[in-house]
N, C-alpha and C. Protein backbone atom coordinates (compact mmCIF):
# COMPACT_ATOMS: atom_id res chain seq x y z
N UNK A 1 0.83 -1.19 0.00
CA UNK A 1 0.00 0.00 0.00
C UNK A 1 0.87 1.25 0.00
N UNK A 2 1.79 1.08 0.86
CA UNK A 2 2.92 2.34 0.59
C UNK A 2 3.69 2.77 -0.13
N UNK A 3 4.00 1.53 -1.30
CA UNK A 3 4.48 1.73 -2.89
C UNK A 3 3.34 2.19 -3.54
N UNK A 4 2.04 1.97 -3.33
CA UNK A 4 1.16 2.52 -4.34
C UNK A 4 1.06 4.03 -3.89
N UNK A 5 0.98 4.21 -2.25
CA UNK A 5 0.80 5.85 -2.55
C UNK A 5 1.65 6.59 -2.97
N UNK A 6 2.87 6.14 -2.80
CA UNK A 6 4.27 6.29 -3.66
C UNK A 6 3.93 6.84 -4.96
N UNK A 7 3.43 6.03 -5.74
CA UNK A 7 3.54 5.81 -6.99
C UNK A 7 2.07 6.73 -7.27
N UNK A 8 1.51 7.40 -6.50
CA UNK A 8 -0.27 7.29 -6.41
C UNK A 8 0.02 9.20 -7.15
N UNK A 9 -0.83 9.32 -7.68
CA UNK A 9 -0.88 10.73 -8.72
C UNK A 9 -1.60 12.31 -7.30
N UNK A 10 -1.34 11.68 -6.15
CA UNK A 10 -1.94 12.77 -5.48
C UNK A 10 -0.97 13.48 -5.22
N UNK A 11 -1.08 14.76 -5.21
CA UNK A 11 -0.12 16.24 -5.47
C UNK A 11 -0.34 16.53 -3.42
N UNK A 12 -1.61 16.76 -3.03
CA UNK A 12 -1.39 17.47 -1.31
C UNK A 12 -0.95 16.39 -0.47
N UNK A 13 0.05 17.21 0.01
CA UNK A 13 0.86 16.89 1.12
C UNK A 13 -0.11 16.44 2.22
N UNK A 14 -1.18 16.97 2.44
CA UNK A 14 -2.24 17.13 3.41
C UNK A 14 -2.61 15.67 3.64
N UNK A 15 -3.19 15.40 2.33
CA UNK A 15 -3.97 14.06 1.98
C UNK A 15 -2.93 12.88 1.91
N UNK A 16 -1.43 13.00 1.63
CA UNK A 16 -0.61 11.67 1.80
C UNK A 16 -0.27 11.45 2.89
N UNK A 17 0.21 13.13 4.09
CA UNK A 17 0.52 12.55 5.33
C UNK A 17 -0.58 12.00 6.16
N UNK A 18 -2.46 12.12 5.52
CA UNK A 18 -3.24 11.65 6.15
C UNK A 18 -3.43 10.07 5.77
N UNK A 19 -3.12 9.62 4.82
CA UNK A 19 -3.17 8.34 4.08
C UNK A 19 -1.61 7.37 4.88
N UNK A 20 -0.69 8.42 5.21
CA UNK A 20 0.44 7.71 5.86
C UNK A 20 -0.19 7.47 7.12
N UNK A 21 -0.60 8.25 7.69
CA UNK A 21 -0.58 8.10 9.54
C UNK A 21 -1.72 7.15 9.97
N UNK A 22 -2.77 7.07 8.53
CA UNK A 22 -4.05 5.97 8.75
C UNK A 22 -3.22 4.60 8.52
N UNK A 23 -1.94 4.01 7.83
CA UNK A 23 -1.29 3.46 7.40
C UNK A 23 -0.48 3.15 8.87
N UNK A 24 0.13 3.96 9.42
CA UNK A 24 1.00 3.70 10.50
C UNK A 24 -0.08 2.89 11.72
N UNK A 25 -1.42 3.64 11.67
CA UNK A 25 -1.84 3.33 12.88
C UNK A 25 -2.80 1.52 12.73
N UNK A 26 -2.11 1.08 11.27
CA UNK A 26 -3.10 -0.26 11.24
C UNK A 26 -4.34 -0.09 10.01
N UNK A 27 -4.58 1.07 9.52
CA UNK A 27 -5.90 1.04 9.35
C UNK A 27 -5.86 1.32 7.80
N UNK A 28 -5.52 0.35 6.91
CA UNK A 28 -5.45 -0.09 5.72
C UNK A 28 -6.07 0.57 4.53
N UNK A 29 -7.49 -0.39 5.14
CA UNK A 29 -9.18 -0.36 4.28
C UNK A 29 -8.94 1.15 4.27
N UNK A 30 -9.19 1.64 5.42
CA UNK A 30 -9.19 3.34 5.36
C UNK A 30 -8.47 3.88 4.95
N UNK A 31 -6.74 3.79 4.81
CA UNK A 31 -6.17 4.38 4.20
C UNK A 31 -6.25 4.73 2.30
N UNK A 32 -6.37 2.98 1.74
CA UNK A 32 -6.77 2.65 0.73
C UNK A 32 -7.92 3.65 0.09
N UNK A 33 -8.95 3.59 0.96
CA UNK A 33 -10.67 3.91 0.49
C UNK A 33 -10.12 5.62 0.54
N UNK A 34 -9.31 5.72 1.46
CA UNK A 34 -9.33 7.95 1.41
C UNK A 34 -8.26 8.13 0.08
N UNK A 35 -6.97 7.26 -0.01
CA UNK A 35 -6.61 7.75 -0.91
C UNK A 35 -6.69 7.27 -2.78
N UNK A 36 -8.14 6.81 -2.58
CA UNK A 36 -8.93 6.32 -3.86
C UNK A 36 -10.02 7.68 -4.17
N UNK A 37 -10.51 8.21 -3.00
CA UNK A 37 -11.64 9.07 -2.65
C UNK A 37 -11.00 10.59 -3.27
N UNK A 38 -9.70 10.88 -2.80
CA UNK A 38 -9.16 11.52 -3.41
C UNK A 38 -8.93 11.75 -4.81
N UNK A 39 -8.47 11.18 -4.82
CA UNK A 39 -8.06 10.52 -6.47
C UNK A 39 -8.78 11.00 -7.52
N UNK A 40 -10.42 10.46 -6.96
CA UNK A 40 -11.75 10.71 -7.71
C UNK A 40 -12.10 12.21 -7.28
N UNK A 41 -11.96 12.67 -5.95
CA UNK A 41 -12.45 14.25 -6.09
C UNK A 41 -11.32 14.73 -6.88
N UNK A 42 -10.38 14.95 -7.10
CA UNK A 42 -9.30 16.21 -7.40
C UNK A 42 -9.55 15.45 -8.96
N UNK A 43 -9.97 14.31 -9.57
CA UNK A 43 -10.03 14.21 -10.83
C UNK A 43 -8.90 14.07 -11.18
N UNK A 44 -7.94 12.95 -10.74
CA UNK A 44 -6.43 12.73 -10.82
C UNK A 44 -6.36 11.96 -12.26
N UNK A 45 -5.77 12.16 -13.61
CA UNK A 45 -5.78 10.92 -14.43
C UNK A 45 -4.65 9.83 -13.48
N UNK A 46 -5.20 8.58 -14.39
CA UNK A 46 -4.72 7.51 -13.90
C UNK A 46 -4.41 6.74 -15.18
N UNK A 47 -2.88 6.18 -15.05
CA UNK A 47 -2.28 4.98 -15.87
C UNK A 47 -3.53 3.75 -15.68
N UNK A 48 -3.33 3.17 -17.02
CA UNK A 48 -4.11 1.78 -17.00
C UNK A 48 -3.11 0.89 -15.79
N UNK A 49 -2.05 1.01 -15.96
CA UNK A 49 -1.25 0.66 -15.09
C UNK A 49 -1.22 0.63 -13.84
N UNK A 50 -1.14 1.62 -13.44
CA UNK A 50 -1.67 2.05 -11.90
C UNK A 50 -3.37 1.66 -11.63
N UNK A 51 -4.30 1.36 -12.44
CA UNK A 51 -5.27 1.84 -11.97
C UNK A 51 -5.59 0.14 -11.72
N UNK A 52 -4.82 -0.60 -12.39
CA UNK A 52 -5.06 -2.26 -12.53
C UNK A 52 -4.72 -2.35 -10.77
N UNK A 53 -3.31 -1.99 -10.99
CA UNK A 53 -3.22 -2.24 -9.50
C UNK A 53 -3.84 -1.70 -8.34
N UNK A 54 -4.63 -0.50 -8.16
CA UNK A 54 -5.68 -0.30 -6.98
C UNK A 54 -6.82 -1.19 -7.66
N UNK A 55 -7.30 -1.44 -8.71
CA UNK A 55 -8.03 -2.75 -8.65
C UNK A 55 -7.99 -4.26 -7.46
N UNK A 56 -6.50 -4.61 -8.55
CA UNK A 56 -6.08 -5.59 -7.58
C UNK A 56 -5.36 -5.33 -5.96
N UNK A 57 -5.29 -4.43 -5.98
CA UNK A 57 -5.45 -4.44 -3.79
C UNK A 57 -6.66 -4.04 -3.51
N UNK A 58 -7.76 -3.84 -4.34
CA UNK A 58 -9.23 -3.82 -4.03
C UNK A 58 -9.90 -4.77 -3.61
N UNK A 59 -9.67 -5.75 -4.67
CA UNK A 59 -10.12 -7.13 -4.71
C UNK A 59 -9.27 -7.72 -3.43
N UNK A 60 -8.18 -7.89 -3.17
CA UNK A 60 -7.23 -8.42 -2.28
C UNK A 60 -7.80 -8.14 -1.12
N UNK A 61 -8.08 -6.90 -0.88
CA UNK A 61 -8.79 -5.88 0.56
C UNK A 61 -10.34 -6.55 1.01
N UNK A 62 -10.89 -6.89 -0.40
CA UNK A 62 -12.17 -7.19 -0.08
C UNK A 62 -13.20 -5.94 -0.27
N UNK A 63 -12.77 -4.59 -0.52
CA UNK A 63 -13.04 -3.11 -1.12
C UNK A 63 -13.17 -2.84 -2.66
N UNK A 64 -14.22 -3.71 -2.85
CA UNK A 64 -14.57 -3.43 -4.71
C UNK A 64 -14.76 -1.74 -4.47
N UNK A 65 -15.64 -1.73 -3.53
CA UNK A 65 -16.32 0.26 -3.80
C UNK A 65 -15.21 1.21 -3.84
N UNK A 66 -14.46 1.02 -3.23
CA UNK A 66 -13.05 2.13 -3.30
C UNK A 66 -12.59 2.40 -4.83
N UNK A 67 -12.73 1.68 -5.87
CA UNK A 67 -12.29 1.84 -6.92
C UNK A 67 -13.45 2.41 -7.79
N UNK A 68 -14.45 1.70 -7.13
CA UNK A 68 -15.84 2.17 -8.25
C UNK A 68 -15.49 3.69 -8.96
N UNK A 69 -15.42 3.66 -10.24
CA UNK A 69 -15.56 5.09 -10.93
C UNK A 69 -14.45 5.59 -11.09
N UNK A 70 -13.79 4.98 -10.99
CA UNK A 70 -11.98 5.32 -11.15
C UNK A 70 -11.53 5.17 -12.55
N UNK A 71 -12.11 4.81 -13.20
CA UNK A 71 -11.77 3.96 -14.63
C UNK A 71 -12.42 5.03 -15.25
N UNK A 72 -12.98 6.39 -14.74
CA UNK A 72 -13.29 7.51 -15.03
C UNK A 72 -12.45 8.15 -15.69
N UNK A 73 -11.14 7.86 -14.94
CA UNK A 73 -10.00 8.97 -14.72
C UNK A 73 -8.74 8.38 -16.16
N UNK A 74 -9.42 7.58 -16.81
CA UNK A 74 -8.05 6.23 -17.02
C UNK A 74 -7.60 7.58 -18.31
N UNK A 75 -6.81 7.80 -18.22
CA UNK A 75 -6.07 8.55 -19.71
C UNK A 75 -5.83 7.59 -20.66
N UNK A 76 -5.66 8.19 -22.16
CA UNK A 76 -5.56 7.48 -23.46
C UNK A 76 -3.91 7.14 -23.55
């Protein structure tokens, strides 16, 4: 999860050190689901690449909804 936010297209500082510290304290699902939620408000494009993989730690998580509508964002 911490290579993907790594790798994850969100620009505020705000929203990764909140996605880190939900991360430090155990709390995954939540970290995952806020920095997907993001993603979709700020209207982040997303690699087919990247977007396979928050798929698959979706599915892995057991969190289909975190991704729902993401495939919004997918650039050409």
């Amino acid at each position: 999860m911490a290579a993907l936010l790594g790798d994850s297209p969100l620009a505020s500082e705000a929203v990764i050190t909140d996605v880190r510290d939900l991360l430090s304290h155990g709390e995954e699902a939540l970290a995952f689901d806020t920095m997907c939620s993001w993603i979709y408000e700020d209207a982040l494009p997303l690699t087919r690449q990247f977007h396979a993989r928050l798929v698959a730690l979706a599915s892995e998580m057991e969190t289909p909804t975190s991704v729902q509508r993401l495939d919004e964002l997918l650039g050409d």
